[in-house]
C-alpha atoms as a PDB file:
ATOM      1  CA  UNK A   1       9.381   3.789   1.619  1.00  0.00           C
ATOM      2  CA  UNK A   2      13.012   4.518   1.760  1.00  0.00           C
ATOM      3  CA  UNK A   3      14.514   7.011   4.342  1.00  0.00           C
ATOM      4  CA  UNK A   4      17.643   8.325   4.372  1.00  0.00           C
ATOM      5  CA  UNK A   5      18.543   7.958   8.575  1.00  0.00           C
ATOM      6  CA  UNK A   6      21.549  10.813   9.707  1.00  0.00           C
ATOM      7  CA  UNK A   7      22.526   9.800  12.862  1.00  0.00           C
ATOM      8  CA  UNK A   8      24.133  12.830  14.447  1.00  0.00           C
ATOM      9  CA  UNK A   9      26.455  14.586  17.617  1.00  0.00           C
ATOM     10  CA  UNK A  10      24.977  16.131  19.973  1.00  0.00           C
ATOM     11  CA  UNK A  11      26.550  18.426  22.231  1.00  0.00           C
ATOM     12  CA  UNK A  12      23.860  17.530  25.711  1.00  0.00           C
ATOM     13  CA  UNK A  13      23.886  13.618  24.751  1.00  0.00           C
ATOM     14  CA  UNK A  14      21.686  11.580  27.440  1.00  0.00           C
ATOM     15  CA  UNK A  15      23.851  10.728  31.057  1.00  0.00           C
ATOM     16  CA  UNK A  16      22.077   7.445  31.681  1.00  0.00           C
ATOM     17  CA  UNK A  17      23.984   4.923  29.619  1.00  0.00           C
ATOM     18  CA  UNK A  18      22.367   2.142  31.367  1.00  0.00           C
ATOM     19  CA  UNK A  19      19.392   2.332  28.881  1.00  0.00           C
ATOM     20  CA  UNK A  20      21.272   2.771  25.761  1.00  0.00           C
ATOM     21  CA  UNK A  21      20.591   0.027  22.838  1.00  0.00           C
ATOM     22  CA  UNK A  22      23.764  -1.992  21.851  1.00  0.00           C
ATOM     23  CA  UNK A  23      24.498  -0.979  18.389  1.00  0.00           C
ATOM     24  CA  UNK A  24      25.739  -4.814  17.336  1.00  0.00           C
ATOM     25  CA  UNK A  25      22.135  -5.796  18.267  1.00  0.00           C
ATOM     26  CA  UNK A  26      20.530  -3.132  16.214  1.00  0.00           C
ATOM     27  CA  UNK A  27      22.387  -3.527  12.943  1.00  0.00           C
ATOM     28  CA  UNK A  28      21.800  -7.369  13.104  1.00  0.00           C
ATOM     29  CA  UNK A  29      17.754  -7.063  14.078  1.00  0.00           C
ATOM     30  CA  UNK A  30      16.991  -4.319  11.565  1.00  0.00           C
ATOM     31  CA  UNK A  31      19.831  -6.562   8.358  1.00  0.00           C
ATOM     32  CA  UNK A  32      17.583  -9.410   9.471  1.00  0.00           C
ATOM     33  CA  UNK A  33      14.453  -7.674   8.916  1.00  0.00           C
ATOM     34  CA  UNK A  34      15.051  -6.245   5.680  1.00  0.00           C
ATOM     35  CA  UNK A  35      15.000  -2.379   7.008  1.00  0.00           C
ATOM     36  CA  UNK A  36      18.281  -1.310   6.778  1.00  0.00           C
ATOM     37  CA  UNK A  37      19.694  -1.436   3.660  1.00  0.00           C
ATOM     38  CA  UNK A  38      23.070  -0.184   4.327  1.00  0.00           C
ATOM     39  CA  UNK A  39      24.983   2.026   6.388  1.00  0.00           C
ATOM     40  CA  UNK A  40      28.336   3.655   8.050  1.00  0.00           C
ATOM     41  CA  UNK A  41      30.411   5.478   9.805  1.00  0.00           C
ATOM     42  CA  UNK A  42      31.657   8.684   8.415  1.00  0.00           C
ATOM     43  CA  UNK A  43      35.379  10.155   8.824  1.00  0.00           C
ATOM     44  CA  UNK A  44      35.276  12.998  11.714  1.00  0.00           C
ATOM     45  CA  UNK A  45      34.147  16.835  10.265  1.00  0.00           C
ATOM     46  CA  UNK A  46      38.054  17.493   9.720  1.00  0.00           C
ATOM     47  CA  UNK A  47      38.477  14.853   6.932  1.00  0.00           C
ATOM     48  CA  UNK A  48      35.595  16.821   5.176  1.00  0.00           C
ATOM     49  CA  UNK A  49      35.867  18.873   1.935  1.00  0.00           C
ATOM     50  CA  UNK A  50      32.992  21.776   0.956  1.00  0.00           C
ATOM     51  CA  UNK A  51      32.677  21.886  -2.799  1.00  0.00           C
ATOM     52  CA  UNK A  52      30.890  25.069  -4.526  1.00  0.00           C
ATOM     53  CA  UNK A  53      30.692  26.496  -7.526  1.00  0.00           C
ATOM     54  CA  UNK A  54      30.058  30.053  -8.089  1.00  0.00           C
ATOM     55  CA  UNK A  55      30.965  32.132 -10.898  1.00  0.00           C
ATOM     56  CA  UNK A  56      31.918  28.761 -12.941  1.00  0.00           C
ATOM     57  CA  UNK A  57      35.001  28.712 -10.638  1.00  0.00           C
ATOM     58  CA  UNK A  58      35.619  25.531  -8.328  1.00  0.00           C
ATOM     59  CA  UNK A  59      35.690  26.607  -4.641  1.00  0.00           C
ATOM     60  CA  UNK A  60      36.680  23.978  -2.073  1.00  0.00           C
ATOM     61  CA  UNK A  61      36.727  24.263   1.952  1.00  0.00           C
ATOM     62  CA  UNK A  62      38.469  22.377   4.039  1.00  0.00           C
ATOM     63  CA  UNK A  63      36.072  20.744   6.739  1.00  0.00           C
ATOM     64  CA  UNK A  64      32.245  21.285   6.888  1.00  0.00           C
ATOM     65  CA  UNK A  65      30.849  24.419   5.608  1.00  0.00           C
ATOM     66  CA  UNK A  66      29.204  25.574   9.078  1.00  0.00           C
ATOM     67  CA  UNK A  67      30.806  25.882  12.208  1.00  0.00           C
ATOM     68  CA  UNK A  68      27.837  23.722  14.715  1.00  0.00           C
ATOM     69  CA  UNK A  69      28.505  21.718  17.725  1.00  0.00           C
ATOM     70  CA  UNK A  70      26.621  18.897  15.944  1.00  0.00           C
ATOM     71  CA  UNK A  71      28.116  16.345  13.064  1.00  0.00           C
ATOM     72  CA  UNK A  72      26.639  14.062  11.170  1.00  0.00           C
ATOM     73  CA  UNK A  73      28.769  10.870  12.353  1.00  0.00           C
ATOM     74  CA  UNK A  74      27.110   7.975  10.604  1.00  0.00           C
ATOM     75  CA  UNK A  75      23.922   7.272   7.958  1.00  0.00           C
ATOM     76  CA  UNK A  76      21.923   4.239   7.267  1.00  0.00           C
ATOM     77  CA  UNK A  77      19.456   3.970   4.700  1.00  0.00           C
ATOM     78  CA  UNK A  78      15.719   2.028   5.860  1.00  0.00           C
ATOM     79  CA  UNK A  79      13.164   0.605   3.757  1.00  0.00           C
ATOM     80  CA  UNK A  80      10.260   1.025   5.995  1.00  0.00           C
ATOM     81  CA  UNK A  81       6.227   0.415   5.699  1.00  0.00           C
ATOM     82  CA  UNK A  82       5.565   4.154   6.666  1.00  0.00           C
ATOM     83  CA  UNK A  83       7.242   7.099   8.747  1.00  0.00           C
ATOM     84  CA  UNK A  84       6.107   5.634  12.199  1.00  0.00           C
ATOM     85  CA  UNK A  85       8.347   2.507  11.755  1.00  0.00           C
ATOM     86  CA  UNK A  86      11.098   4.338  10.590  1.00  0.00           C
ATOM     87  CA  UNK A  87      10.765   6.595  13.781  1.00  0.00           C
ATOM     88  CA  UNK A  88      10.484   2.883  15.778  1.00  0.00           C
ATOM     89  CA  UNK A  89      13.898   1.840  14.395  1.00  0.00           C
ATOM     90  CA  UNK A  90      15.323   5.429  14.345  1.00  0.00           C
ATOM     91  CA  UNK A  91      14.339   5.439  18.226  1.00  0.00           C
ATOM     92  CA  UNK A  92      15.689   2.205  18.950  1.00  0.00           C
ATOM     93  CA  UNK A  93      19.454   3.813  17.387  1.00  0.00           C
ATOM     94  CA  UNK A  94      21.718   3.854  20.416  1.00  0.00           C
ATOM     95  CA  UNK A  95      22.999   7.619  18.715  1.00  0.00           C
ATOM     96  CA  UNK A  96      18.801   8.251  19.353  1.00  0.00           C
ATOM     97  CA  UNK A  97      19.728   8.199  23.341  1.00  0.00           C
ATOM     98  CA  UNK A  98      23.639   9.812  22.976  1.00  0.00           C
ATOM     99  CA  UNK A  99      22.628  12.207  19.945  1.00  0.00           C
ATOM    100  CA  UNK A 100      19.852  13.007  17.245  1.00  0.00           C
ATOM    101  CA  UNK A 101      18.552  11.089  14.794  1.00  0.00           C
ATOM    102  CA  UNK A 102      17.133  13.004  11.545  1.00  0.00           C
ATOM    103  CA  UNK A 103      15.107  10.938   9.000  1.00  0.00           C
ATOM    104  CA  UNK A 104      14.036  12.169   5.639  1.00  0.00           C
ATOM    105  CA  UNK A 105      12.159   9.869   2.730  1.00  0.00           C
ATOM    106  CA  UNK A 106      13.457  10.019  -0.468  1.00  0.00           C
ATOM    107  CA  UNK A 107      12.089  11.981  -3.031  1.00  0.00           C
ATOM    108  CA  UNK A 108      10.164  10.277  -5.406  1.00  0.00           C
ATOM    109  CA  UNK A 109      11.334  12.370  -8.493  1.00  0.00           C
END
């Protein structure tokens, strides 16, 4: 199954850096195993631009839509067996210990 992995801010990350995965070592393990099949940084919120359309016209925002403490800073996309090794690699995410990690399958449309 593929899952789409946000890895986001959050504003009460963990204190204890001491136990915090190195992110080098994760991207290599999980490239060498086949479960992450790409992934990357993202600009900060400011670089963003909202795009709606209502009323046929073209609105555009500058930054995110909502005002929230937490950002999505990064994605990765997994190819995993099943939810419970996606959490396994999501939880070994260095972001898992200094923010939030949200995974979400793909739909199969």
């Amino acid at each position: 199954m593929k899952y789409m992995m946000f890895v986001c801010s959050d504003p009460e990350p963990e204190t204890d850096d001491s136990r915090v995965p190195d992110i080098e070592v994760w991207v290599a393990e999980n490239d060498a195993a086949g479960r992450r099949i790409m992934g990357d940084v993202l600009a900060p919120p400011s670089a963003a631009t909202t795009v709606r359309v209502r009323g046929g016209e073209t609105m555009l925002t500058d930054g995110p839509f909502t005002e929230t403490k937490e950002v999505i800073v990064g994605f990765d996309i997994l190819e995993c067996a099943d939810l419970d090794e996606a959490i396994a690699v999501a939880a070994a995410h260095p972001m898992a210990y200094g923010g939030r990690i949200e995974l979400r399958p793909f739909a199969n449309l």
